[in-house]
Each structure stands twice: as C-alpha cells, then as structure tokens.
Protein backbone atom coordinates (compact mmCIF):
# COMPACT_ATOMS: atom_id res chain seq x y z
CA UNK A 1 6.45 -63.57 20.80
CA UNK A 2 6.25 -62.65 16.80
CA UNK A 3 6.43 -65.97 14.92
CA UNK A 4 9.31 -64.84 12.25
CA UNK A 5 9.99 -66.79 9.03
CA UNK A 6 13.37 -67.50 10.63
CA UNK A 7 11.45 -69.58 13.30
CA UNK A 8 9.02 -71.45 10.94
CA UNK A 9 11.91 -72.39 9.29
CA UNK A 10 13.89 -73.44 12.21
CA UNK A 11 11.32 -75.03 14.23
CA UNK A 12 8.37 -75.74 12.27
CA UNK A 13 10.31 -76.84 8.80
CA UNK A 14 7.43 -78.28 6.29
CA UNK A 15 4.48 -76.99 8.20
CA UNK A 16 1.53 -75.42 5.71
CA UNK A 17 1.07 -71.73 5.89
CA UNK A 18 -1.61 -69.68 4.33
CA UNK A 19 -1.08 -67.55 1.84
CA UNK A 20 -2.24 -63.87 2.36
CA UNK A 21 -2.55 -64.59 6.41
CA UNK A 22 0.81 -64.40 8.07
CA UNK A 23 0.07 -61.51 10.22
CA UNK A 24 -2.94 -64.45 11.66
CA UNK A 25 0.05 -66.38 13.10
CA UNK A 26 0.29 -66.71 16.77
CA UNK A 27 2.28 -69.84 17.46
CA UNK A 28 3.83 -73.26 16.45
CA UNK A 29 2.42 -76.12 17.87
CA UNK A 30 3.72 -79.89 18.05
CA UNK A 31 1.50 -82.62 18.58
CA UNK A 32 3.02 -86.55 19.04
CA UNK A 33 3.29 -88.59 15.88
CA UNK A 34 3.04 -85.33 13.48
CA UNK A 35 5.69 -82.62 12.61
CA UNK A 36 5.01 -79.12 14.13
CA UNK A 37 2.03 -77.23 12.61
CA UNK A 38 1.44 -73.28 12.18
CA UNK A 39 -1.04 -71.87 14.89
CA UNK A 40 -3.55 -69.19 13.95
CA UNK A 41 -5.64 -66.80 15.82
CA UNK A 42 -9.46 -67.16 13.99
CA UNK A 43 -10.33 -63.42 14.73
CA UNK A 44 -7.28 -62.12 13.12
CA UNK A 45 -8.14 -64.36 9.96
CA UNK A 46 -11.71 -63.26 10.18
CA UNK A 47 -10.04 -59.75 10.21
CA UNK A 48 -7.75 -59.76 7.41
CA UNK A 49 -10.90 -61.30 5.43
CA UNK A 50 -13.03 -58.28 6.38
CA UNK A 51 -10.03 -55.89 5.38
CA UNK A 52 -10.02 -56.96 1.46
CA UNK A 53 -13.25 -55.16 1.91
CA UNK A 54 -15.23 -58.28 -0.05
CA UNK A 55 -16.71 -59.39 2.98
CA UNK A 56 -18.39 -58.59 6.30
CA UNK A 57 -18.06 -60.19 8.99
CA UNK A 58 -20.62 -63.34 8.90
CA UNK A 59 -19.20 -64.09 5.46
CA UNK A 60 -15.68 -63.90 6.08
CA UNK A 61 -16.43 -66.35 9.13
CA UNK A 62 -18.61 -69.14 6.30
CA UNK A 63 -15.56 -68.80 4.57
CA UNK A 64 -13.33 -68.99 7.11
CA UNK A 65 -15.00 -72.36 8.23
CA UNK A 66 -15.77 -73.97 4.70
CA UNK A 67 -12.64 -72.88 2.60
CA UNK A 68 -10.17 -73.07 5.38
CA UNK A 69 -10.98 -75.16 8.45
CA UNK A 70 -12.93 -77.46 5.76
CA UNK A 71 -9.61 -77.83 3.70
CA UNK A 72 -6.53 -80.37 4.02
CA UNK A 73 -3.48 -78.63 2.77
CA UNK A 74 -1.36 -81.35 3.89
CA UNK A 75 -0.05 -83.80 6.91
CA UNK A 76 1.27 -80.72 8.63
CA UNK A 77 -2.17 -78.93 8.34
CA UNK A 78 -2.48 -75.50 10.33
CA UNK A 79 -4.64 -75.55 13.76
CA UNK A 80 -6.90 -72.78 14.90
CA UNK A 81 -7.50 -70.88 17.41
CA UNK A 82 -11.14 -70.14 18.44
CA UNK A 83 -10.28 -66.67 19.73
CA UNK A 84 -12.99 -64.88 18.17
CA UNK A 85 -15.95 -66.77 20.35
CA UNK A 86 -18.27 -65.10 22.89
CA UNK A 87 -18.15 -67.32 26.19
C-alpha cells in the first residue's frame, strides 16, 4: 500500500510529517488516547540522508537518532520503524 497525501489527509488529518522524507512513509498508525501518527521505515530515512550525499551511513544514522527520534514535533509525533537493524 503507497501512503498518498489523499490518505494522510483522510485518515491521519493533523499528524506531523517530515519534510524532505515522504518517500520514508510506510504506514499510519493509531494508538488509544492520541490521533493517528505517520509511520516511517528508519532505513529508508537513513537512505534518503545518505542520498544528499552529506553523509555516510553512520552519520546519517547519529542524525537520524539525535535530530529526529530526539525531537517532539508535536502531540501527533511520527513513530519509527526499526527496519534497518541486524537481528
């Protein structure tokens, strides 16, 4: 399923996004006692933050864990996927 604008808007109406990281998005997610929140995949961020060619890869993921994890954007903060880790 591609999460479209047209869905965020519909079912997910007030939830933070990320600027520069929409292709990241893999889902909406509800959770009791909070609105719906934005769902994204951590080794697609990690990705994108390699492709603007300013980072490799064990700088894009301090970044990716003190700048965006580390942040509060709002009550309908964004949740994360730890996709990228080596079980």
């Amino acid at each position: 399923m591609v999460v479209t604008e047209e869905l965020i808007h519909e079912y997910a109406e007030g939830a933070i996004l990320l600027d520069g990281l929409e292709e990241a998005i893999i889902g909406i997610v509800e959770e009791f006692g909070a609105g719906p929140r934005i769902l994204y995949s951590t080794s697609k961020i990690v990705s994108i933050l390699k492709e603007s060619g300013m980072m490799d890869e064990g700088e894009a993921l301090e970044y990716f864990y003190y700048n965006i994890v580390g942040g509060f954007f709002g009550n309908q903060n964004p949740v994360f996927l730890s996709d990228h880790l080596d079980y």
